[in-house]
N, C-alpha and C. Protein backbone atom coordinates (compact mmCIF):
# COMPACT_ATOMS: atom_id res chain seq x y z
N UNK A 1 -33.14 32.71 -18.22
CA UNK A 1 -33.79 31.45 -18.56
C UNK A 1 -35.29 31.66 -18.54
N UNK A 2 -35.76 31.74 -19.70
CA UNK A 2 -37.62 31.11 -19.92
C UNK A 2 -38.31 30.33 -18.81
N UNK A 3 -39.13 30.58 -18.67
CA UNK A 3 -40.44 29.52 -17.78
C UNK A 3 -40.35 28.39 -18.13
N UNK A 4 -40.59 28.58 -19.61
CA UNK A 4 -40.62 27.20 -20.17
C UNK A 4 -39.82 26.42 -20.11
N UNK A 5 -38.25 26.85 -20.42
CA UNK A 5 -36.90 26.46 -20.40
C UNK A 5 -36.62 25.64 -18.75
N UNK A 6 -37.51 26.60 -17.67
CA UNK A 6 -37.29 26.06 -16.21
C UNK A 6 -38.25 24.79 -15.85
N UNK A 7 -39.70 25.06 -16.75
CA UNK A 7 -40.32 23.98 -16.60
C UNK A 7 -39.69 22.59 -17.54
N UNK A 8 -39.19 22.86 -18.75
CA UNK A 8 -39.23 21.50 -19.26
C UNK A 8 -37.72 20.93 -17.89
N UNK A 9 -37.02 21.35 -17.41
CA UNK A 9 -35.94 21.16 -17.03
C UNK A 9 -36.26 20.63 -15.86
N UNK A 10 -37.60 21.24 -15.20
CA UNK A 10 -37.93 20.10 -13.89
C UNK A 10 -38.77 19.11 -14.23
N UNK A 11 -39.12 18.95 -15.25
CA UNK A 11 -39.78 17.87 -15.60
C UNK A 11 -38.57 16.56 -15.97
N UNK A 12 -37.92 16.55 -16.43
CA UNK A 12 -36.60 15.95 -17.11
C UNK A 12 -36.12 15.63 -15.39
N UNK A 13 -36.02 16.56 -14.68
CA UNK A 13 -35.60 16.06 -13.26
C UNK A 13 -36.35 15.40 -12.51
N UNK A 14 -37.60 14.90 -12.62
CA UNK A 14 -38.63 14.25 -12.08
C UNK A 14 -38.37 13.37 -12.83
N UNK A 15 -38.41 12.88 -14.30
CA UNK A 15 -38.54 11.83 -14.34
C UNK A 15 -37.13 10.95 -14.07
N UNK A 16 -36.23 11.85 -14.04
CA UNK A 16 -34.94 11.05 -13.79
C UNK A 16 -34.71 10.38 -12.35
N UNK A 17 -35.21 11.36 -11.46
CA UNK A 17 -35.75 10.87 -10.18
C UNK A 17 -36.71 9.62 -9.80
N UNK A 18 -37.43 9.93 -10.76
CA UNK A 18 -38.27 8.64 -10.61
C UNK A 18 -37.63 7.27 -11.28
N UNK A 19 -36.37 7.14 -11.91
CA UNK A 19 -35.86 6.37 -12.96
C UNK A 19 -35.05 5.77 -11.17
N UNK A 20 -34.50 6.99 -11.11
CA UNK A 20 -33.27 6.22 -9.75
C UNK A 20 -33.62 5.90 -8.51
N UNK A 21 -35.24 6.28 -8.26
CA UNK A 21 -35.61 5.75 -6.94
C UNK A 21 -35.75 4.37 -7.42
N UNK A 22 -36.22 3.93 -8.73
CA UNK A 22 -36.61 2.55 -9.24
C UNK A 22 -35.53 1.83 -10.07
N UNK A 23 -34.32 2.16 -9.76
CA UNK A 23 -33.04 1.69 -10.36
C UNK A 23 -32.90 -0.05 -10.12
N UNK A 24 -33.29 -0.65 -9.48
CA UNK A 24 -32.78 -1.50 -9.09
C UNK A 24 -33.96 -2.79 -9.76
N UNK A 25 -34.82 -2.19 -10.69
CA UNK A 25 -36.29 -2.53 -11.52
C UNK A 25 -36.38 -2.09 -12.42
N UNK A 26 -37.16 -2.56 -13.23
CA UNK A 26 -37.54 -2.31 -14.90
C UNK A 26 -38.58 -1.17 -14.61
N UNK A 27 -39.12 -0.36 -15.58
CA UNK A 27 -40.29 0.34 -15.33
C UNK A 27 -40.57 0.83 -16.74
N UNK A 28 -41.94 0.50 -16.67
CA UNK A 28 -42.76 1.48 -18.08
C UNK A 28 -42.62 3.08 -18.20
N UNK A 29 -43.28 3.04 -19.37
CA UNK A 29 -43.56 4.63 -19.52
C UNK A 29 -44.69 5.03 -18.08
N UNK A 30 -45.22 4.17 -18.41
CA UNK A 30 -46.93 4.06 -17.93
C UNK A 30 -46.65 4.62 -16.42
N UNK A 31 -46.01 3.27 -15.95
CA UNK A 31 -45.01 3.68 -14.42
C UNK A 31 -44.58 4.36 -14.01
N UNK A 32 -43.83 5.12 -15.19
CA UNK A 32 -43.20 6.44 -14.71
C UNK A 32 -44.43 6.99 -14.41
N UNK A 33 -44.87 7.72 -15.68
CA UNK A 33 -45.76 8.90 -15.34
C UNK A 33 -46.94 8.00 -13.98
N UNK A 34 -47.22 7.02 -13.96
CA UNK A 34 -48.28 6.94 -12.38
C UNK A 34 -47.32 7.17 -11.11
N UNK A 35 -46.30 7.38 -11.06
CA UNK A 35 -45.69 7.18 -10.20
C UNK A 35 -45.37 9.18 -9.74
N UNK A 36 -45.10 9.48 -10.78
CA UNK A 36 -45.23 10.98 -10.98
C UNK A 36 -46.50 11.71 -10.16
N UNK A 37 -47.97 10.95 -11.12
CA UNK A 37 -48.99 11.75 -11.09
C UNK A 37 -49.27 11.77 -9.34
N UNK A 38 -48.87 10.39 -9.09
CA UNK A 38 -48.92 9.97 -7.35
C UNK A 38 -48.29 11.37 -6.03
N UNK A 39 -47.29 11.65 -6.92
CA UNK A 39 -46.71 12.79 -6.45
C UNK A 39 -46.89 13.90 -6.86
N UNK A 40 -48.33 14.19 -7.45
CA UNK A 40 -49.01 15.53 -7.71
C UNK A 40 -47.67 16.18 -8.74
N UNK A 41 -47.23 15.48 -9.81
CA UNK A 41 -46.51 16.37 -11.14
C UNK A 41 -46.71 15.81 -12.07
N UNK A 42 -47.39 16.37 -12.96
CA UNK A 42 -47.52 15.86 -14.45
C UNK A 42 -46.22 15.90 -15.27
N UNK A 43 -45.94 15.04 -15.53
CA UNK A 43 -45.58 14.98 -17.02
C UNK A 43 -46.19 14.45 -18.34
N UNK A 44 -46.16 14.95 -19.29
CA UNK A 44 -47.08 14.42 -20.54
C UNK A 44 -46.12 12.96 -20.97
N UNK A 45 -46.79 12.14 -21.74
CA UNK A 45 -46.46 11.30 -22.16
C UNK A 45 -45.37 11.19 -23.07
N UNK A 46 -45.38 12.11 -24.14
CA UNK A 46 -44.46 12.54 -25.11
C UNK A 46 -42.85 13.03 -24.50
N UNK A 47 -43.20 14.20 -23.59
CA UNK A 47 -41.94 14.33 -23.15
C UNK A 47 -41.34 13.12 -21.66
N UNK A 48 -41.96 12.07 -21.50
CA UNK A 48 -41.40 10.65 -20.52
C UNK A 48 -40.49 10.33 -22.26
N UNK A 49 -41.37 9.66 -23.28
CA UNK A 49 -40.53 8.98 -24.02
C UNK A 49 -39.25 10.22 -24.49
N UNK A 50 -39.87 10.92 -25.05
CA UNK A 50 -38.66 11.97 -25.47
C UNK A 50 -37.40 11.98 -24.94
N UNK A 51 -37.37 12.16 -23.35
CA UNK A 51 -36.18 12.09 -22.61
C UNK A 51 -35.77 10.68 -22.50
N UNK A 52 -36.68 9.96 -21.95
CA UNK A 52 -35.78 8.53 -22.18
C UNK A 52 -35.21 7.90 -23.23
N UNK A 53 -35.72 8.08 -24.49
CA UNK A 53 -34.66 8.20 -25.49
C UNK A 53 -33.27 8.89 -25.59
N UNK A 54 -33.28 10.27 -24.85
CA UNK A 54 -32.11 10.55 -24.90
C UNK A 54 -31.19 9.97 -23.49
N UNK A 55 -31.72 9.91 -22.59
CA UNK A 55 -31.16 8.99 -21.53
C UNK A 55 -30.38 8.13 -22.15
N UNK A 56 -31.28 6.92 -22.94
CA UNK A 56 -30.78 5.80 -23.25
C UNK A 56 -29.09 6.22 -24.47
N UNK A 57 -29.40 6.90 -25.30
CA UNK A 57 -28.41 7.37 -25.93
C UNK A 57 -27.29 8.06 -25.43
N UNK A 58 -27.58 8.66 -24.35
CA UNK A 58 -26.48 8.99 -23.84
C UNK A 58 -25.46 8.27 -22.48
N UNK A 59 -26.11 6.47 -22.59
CA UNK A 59 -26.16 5.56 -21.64
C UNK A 59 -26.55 5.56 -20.17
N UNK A 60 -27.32 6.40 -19.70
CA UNK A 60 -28.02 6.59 -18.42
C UNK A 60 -29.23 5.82 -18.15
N UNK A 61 -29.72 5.24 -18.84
CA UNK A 61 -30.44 4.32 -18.88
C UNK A 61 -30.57 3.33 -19.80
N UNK A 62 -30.76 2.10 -19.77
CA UNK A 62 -30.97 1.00 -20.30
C UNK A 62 -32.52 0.62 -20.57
N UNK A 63 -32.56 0.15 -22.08
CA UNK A 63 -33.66 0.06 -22.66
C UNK A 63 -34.05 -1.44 -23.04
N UNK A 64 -35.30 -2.18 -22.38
CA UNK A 64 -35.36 -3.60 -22.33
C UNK A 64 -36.47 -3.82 -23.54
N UNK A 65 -36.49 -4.67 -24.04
CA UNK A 65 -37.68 -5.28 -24.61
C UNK A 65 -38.03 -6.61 -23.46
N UNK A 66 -39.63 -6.89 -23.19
CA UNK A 66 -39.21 -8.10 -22.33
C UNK A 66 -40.24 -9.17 -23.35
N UNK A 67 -41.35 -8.35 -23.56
CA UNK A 67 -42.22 -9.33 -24.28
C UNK A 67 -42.93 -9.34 -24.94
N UNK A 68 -43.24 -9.79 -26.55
CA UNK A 68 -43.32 -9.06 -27.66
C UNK A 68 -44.69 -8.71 -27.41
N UNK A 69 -44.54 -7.27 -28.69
CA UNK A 69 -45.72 -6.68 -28.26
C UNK A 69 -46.04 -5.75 -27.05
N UNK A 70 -45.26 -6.11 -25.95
CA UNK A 70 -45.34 -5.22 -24.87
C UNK A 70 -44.74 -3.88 -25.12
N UNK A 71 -44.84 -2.89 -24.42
CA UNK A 71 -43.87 -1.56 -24.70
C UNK A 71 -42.82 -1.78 -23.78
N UNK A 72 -41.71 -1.04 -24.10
CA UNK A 72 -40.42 -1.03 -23.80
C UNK A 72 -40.24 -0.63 -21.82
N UNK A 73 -39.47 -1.48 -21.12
CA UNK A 73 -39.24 -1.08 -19.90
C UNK A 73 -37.55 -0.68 -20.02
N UNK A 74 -37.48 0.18 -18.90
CA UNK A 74 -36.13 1.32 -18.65
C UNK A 74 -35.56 0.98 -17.16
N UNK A 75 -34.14 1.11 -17.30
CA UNK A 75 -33.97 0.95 -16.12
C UNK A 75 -32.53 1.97 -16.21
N UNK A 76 -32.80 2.79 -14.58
CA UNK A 76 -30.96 4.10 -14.47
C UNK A 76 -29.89 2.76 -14.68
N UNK A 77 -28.84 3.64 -15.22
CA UNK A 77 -27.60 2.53 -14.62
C UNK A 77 -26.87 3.82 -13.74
N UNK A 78 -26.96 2.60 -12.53
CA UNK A 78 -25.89 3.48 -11.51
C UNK A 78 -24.46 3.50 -11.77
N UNK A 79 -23.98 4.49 -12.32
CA UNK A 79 -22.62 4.54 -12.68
C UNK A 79 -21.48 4.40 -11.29
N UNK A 80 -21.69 3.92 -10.05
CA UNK A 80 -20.75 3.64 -8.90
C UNK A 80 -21.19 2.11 -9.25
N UNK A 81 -22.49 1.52 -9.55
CA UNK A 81 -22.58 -0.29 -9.54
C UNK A 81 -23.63 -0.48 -10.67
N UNK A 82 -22.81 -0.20 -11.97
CA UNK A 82 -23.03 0.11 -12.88
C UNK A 82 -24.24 -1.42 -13.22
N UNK A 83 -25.23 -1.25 -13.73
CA UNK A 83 -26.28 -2.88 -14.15
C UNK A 83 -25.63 -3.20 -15.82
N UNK A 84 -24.82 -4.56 -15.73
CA UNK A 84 -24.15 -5.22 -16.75
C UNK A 84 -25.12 -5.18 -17.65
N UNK A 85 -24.23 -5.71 -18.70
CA UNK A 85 -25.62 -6.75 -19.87
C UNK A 85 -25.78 -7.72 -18.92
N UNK A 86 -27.01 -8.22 -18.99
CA UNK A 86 -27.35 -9.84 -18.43
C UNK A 86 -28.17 -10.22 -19.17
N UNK A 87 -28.55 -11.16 -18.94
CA UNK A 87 -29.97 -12.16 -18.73
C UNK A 87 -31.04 -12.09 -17.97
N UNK A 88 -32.26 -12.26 -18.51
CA UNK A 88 -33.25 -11.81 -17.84
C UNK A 88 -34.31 -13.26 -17.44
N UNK A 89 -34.97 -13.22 -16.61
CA UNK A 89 -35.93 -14.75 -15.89
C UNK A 89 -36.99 -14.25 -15.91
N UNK A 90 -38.32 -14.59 -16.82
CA UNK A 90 -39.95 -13.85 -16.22
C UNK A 90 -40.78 -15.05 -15.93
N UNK A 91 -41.13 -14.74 -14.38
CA UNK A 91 -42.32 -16.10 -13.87
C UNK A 91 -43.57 -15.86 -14.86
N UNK A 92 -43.92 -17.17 -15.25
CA UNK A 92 -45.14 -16.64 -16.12
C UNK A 92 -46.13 -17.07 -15.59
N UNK A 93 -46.07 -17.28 -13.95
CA UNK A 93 -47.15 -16.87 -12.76
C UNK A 93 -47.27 -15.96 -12.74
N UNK A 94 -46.58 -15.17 -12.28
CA UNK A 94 -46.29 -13.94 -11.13
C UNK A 94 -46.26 -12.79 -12.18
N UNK A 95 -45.54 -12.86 -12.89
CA UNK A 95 -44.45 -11.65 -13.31
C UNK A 95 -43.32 -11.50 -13.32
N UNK A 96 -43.31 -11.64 -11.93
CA UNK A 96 -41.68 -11.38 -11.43
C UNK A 96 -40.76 -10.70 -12.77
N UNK A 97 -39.54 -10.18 -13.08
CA UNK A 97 -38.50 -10.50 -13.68
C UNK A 97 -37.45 -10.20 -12.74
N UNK A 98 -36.90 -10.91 -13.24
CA UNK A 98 -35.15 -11.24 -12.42
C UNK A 98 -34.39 -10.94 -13.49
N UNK A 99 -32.82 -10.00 -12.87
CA UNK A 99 -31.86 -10.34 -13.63
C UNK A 99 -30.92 -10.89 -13.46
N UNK A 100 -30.46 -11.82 -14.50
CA UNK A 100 -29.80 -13.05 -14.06
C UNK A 100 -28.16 -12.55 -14.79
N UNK A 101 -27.26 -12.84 -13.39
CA UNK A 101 -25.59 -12.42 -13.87
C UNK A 101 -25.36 -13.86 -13.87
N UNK A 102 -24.75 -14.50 -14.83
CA UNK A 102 -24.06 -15.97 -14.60
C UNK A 102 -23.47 -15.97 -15.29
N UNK A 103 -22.16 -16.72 -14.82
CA UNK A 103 -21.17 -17.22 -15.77
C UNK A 103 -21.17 -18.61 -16.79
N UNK A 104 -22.49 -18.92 -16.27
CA UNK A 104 -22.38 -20.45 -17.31
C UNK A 104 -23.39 -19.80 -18.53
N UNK A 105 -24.28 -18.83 -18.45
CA UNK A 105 -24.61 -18.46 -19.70
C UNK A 105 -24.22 -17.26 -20.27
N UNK A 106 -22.92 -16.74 -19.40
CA UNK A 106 -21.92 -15.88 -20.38
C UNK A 106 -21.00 -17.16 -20.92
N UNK A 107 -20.76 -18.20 -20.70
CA UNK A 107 -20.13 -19.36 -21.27
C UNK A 107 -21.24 -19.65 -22.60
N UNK A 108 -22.21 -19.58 -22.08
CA UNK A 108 -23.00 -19.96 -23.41
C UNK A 108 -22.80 -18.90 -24.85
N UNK A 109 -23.15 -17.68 -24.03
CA UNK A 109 -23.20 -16.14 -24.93
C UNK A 109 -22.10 -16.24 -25.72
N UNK A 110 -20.79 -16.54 -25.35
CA UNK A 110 -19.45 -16.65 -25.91
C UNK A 110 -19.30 -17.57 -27.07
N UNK A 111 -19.76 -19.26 -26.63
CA UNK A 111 -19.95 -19.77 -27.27
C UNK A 111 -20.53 -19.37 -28.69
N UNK A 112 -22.05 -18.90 -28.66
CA UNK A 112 -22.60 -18.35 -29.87
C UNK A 112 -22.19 -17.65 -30.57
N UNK A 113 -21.06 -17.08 -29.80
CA UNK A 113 -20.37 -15.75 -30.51
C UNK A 113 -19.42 -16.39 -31.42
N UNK A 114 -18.41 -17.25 -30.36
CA UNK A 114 -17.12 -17.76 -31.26
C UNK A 114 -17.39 -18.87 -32.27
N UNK A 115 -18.23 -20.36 -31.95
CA UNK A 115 -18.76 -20.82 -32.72
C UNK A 115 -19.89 -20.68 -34.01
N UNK A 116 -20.55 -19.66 -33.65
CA UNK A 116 -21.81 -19.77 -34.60
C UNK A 116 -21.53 -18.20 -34.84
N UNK A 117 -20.51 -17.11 -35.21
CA UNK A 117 -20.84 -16.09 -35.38
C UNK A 117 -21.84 -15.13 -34.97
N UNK A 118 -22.97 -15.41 -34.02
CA UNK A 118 -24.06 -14.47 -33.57
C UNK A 118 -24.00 -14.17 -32.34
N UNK A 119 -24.07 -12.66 -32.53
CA UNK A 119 -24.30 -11.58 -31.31
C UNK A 119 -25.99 -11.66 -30.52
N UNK A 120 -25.76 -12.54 -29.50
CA UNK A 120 -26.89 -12.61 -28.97
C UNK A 120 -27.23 -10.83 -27.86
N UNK A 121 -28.25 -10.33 -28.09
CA UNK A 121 -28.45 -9.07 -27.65
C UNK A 121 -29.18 -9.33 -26.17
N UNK A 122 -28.73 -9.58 -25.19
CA UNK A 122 -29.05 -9.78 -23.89
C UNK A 122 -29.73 -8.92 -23.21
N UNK A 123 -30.15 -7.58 -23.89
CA UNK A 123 -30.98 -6.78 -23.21
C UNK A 123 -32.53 -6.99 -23.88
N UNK A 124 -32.65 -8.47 -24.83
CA UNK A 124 -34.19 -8.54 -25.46
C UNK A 124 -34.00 -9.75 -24.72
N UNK A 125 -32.84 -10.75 -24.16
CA UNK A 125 -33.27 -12.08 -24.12
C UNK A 125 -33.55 -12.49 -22.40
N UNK A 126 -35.10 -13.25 -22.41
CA UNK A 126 -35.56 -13.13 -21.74
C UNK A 126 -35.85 -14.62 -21.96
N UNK A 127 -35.64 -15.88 -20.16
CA UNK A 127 -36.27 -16.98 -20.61
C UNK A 127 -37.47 -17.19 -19.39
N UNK A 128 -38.48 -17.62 -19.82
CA UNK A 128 -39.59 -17.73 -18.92
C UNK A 128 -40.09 -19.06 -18.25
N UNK A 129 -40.19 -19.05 -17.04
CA UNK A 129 -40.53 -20.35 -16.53
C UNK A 129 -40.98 -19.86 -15.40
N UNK A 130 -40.79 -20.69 -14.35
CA UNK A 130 -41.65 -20.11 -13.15
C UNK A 130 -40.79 -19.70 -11.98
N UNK A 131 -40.79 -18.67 -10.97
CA UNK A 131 -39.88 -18.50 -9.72
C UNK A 131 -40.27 -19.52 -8.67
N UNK A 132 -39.27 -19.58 -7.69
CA UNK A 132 -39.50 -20.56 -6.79
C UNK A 132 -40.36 -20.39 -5.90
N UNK A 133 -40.89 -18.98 -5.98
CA UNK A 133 -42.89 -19.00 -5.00
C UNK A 133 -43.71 -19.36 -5.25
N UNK A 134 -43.75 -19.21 -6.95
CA UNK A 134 -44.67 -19.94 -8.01
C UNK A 134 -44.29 -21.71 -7.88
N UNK A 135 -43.52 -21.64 -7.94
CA UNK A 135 -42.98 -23.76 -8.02
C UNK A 135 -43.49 -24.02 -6.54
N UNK A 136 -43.40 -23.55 -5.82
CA UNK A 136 -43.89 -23.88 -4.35
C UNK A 136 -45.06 -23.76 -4.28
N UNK A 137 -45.92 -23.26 -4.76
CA UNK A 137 -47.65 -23.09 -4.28
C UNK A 137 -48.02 -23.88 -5.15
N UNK A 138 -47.27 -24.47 -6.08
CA UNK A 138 -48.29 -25.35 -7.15
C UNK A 138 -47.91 -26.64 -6.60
């Protein structure tokens, strides 16, 4: 095996590392690599997206849109507690995002499906209002 072959291969393992310490959260490109550089290893920018594209294709990670215009956030799926499709909540105080599992708007999702023919794509849909730290300080 090449240098190169050993380096791109720990790089691909860093960032996957950094995907599953932050599994349980969305994260940028951006994130990744600061989170990296924090731990004294570069990775270039090109090869973060490169691999997470193939991540995502090969379902190891999940690929969000949250808000237009923004760039794309990633999240591992832990294959023992695997992260569903859901619904997503963004305080438009804070930030926050939440992901939201419910059954009254998989009642809804269904609905759209069986009544109105449309596949609502739950990994772009995102509704924004405020969290309850934000509703409390105001």
């Amino acid at each position: 095996m090449s240098a190169a072959t050993t380096y791109k291969t720990k790089q691909k393992d860093l960032i996957l590392n950094c995907l599953i310490q932050n599994k349980d959260k969305h994260v940028t490109v951006d994130e990744i690599i600061f989170s990296l550089r924090k731990e004294k290893d570069a990775v270039g920018k090109t090869t973060v997206y490169r691999y997470l594209d193939k991540l995502v294709s090969q379902g190891t990670v999940r690929k969000y849109f949250i808000e237009e215009g923004a760039g794309a956030c990633y999240q591992y799926i832990d294959t023992l507690n695997q992260c569903h499709e859901h619904f997503h909540l963004k305080c438009v105080d804070c930030g926050e995002l939440i992901h939201l599992e419910c059954r009254y708007l998989d009642q809804m999702y269904a609905h759209v499906l069986s009544n109105h023919n449309f596949h609502i794509d739950q990994s772009k849909t995102v509704l924004y209002g405020k969290c309850k730290g934000c509703s409390e300080k105001n």
